[in-house]
N, C-alpha and C. Protein backbone atom coordinates (compact mmCIF):
# COMPACT_ATOMS: atom_id res chain seq x y z
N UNK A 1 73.27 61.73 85.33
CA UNK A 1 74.47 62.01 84.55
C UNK A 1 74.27 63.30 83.78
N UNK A 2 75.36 64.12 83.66
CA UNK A 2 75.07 65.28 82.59
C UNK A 2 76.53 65.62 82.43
N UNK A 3 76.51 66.08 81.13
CA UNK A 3 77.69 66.60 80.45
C UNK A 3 78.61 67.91 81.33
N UNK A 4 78.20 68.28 82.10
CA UNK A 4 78.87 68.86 83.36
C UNK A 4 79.97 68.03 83.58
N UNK A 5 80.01 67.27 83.76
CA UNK A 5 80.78 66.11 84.82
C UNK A 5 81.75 65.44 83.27
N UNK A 6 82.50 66.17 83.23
CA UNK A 6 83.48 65.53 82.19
C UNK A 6 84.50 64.37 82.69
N UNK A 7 84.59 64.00 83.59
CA UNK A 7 85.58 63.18 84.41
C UNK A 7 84.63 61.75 84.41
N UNK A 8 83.63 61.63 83.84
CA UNK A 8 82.79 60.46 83.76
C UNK A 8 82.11 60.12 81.92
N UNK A 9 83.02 58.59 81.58
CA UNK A 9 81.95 58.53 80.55
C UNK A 9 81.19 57.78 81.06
N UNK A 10 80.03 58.33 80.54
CA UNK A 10 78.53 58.00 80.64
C UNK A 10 77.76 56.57 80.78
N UNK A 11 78.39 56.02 78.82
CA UNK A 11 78.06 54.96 78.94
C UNK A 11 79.01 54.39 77.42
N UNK A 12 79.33 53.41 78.02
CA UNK A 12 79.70 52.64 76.18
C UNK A 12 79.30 51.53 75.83
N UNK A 13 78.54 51.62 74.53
CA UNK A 13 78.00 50.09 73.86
C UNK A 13 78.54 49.95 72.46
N UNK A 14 78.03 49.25 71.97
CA UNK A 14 78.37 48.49 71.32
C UNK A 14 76.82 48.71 70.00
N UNK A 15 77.14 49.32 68.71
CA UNK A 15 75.95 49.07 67.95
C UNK A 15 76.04 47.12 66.86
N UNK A 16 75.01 47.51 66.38
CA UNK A 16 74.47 46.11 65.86
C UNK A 16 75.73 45.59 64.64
N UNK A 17 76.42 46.66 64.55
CA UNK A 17 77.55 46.13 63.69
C UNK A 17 79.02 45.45 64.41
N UNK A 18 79.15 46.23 65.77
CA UNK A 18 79.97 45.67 66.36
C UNK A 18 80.91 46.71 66.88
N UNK A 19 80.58 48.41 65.97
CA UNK A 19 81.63 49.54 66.93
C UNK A 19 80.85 49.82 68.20
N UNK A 20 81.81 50.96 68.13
CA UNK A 20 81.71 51.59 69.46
C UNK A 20 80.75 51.98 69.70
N UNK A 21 79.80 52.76 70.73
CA UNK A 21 79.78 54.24 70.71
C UNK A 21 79.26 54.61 71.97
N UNK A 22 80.21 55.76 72.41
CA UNK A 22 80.34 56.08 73.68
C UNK A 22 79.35 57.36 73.76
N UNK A 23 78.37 57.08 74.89
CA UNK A 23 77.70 58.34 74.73
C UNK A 23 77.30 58.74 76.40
N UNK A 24 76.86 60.09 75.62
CA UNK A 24 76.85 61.75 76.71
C UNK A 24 75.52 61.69 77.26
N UNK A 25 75.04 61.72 78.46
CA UNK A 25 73.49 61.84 78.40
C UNK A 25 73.41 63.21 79.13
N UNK A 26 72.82 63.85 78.25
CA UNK A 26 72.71 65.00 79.15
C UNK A 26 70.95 65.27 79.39
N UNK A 27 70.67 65.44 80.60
CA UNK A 27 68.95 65.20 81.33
C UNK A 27 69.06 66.98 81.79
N UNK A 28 69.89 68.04 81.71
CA UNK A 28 69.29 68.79 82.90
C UNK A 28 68.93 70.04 81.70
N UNK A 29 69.41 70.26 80.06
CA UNK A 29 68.90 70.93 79.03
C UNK A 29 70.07 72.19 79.29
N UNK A 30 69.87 73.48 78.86
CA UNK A 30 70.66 73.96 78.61
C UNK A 30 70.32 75.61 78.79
N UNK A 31 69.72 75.99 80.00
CA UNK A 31 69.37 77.19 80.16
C UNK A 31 69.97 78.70 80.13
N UNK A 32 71.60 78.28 79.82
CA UNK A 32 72.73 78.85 79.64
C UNK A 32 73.19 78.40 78.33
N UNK A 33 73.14 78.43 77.59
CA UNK A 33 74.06 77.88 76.08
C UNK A 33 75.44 77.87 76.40
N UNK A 34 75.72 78.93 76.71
CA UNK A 34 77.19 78.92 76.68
C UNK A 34 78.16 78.26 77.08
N UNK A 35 77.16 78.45 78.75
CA UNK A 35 77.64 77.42 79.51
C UNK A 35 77.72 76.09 78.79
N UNK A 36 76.64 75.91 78.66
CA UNK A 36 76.80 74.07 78.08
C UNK A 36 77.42 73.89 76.89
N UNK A 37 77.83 74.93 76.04
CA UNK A 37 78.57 74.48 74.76
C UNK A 37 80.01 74.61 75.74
N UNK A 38 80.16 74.92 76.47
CA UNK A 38 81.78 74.85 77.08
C UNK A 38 81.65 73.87 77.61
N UNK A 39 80.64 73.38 78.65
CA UNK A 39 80.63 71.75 79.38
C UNK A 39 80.34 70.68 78.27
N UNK A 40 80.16 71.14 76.97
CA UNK A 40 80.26 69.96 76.05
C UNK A 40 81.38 69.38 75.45
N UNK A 41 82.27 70.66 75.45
CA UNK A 41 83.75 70.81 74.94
C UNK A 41 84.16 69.87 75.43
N UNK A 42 84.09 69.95 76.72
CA UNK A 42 85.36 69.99 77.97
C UNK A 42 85.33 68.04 77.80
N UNK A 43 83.56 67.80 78.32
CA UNK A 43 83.26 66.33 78.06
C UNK A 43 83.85 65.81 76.63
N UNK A 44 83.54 65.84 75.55
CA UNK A 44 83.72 65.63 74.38
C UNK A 44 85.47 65.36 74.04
N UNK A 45 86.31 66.54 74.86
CA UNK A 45 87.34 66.54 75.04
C UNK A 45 88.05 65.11 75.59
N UNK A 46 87.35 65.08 76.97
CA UNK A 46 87.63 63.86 77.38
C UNK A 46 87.04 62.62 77.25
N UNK A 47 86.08 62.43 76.37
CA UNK A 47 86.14 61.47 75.37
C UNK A 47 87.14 60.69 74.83
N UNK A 48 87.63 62.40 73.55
CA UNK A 48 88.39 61.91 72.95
C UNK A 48 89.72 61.31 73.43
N UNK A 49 90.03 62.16 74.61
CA UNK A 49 91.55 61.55 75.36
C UNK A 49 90.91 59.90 75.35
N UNK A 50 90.07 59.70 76.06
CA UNK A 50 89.55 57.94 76.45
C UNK A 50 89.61 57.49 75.62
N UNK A 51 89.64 57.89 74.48
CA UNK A 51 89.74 56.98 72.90
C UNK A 51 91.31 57.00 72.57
N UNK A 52 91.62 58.27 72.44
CA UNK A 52 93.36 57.92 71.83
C UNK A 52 94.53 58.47 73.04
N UNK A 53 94.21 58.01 73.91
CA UNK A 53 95.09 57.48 74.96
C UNK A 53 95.28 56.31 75.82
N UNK A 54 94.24 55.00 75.04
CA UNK A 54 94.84 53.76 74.72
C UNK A 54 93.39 53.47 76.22
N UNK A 55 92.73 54.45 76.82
CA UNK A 55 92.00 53.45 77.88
C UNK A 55 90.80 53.33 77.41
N UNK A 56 89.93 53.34 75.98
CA UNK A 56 88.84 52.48 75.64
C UNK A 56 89.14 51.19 75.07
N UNK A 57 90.46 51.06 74.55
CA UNK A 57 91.26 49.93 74.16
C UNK A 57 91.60 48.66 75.71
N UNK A 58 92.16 49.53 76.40
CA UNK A 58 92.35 49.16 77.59
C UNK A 58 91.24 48.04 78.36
N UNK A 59 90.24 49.29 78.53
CA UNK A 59 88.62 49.07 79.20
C UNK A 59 88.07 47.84 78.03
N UNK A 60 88.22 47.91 76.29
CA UNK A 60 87.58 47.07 75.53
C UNK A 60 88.66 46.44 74.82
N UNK A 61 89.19 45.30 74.48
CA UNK A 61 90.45 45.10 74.04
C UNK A 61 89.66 45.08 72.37
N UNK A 62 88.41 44.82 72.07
CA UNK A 62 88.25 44.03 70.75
C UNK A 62 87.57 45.34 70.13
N UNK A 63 87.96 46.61 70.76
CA UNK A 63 87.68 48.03 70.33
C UNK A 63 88.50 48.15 69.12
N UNK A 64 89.65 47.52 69.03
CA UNK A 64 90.75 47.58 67.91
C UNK A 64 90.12 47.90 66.85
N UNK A 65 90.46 48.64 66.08
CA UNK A 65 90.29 48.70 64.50
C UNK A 65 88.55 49.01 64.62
N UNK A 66 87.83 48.98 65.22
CA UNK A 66 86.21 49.46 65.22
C UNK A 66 85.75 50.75 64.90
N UNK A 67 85.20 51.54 64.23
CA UNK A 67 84.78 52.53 64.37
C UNK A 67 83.80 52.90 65.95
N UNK A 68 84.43 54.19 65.74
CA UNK A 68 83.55 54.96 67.26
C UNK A 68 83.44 56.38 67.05
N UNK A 69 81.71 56.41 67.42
CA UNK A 69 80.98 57.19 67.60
C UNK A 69 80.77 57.78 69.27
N UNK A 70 80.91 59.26 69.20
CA UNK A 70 80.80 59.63 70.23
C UNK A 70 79.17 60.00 69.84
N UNK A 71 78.45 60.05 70.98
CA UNK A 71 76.74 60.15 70.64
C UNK A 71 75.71 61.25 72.27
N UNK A 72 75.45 62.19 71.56
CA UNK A 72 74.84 63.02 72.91
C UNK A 72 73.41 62.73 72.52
N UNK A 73 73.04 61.70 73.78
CA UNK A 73 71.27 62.03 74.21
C UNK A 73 70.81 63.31 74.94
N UNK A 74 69.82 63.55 74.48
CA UNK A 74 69.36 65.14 75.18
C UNK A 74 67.99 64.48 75.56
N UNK A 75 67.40 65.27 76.74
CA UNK A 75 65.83 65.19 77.20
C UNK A 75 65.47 66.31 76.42
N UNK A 76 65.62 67.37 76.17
CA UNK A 76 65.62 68.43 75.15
C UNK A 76 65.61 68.91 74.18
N UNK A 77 64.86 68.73 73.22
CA UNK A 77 65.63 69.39 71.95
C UNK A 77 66.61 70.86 71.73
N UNK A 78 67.70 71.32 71.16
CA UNK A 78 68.43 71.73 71.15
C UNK A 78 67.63 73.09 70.24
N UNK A 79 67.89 74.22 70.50
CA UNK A 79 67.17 75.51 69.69
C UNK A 79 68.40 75.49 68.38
N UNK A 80 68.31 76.67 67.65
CA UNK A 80 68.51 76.33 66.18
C UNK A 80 70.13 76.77 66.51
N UNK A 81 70.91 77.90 67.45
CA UNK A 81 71.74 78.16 67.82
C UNK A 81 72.62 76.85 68.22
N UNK A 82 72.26 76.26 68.87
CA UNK A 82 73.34 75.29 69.77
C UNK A 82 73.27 73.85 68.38
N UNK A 83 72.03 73.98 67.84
CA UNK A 83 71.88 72.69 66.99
C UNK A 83 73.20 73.25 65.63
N UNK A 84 73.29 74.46 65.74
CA UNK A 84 74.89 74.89 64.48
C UNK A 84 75.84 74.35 65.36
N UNK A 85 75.89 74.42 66.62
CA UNK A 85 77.31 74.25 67.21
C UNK A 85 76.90 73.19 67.58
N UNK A 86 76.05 72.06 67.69
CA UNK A 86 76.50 70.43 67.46
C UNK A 86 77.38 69.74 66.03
N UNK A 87 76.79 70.57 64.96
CA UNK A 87 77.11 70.43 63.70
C UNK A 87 78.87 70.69 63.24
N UNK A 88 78.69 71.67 63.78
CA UNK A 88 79.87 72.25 63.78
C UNK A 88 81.28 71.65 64.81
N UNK A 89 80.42 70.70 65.74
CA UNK A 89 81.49 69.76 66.75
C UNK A 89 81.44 68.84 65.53
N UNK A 90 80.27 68.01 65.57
CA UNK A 90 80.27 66.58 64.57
C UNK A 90 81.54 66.96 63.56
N UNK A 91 81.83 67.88 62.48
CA UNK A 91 82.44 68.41 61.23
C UNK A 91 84.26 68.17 62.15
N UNK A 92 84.09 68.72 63.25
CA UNK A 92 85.75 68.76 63.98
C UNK A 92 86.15 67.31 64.53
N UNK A 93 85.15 66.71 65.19
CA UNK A 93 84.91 65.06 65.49
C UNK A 93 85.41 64.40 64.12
N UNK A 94 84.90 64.61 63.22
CA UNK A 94 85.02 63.92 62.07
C UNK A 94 86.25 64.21 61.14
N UNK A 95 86.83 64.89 61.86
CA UNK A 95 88.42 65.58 61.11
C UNK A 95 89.12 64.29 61.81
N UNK A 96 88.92 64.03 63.01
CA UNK A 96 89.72 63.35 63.63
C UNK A 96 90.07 61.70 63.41
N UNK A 97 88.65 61.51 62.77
CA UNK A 97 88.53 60.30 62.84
C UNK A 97 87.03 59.26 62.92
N UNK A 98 86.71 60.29 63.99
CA UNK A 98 85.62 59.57 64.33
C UNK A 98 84.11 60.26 64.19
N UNK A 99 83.11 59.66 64.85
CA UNK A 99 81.78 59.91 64.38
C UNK A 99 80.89 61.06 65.61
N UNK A 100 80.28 61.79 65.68
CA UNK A 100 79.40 62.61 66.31
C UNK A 100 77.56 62.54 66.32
N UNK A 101 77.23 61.63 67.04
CA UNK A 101 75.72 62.10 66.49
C UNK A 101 74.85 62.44 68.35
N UNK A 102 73.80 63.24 67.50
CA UNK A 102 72.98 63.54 68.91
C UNK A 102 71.61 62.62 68.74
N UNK A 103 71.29 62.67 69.50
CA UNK A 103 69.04 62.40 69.66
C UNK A 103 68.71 63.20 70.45
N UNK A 104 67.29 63.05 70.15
CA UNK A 104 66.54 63.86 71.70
C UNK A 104 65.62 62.73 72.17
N UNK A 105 65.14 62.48 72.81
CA UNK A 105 64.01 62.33 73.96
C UNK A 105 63.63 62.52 74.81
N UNK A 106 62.39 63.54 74.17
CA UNK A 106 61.55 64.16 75.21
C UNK A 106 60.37 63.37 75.97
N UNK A 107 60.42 63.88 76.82
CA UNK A 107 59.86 63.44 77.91
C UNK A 107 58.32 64.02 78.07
C-alpha cells in the first residue's frame, strides 16, 4: 500500500475509546518530496470525501457522532522539511473537524 494510490483507504480501526481512525501506510519513503506531499494531498483528500460523503458512515454505521483521526504510518522518518508540511496538514485537518497524526517505523 502507499499513499500514491489515493483511490484506496488503507485501513480503518477502531482505537481503545471507540473512534475512528483511518490510516495511510506509506512503505516506499519519499525520494521526491514534492512528489509525495502532492500524493499525500490527493490521498488525504480522499479520505476526507470517505468521511463527509456519508461512505465511512455507510461502510461503519456506529461511526456516528465518533471522532476520526486520519493517521500516516511511515517506514521512514520524515526530514525536517516534509515533517513542517505534516504539521501544517494536521493544523488544516483540524480546521475541519477532525484529527491528523503520523508514526514512523523503521525497519
Amino acid at each position: 500500500m502507499a499513499v500514491h494510490d489515493p483511490r484506496v483507504v488503507d485501513l480503518v480501526g477502531r482505537d481503545r475509546e471507540g473512534n475512528y481512525e483511518l490510516v495511510m501506510i506509506e512503505e516506499n519513503g519519499w525520494a521526491d518530496r514534492e512528489e509525495f506531499i502532492a500524493a499525500l494531498q490527493k490521498k488525504v483528500n480522499a479520505y476526507l470525501a470517505f468521511i463527509t460523503e456519508g461512505d465511512l458512515a455507510a461502510n461503519h454505521p456506529d461511526s456516528a457522532g465518533k471522532k476520526v483521526t486520519l493517521r500516516l504510518d511511515f517506514m521512514h522518518a520524515p526530514d525536517a522539511v516534509l515533517e513542517e508540511s505534516l504539521k501544517s496538514l494536521a493544523a488544516a485537518i483540524q480546521r475541519l473537524g477532525f484529527a491528523f497524526e503520523w508514526a514512523v517505523f523503521d525497519t
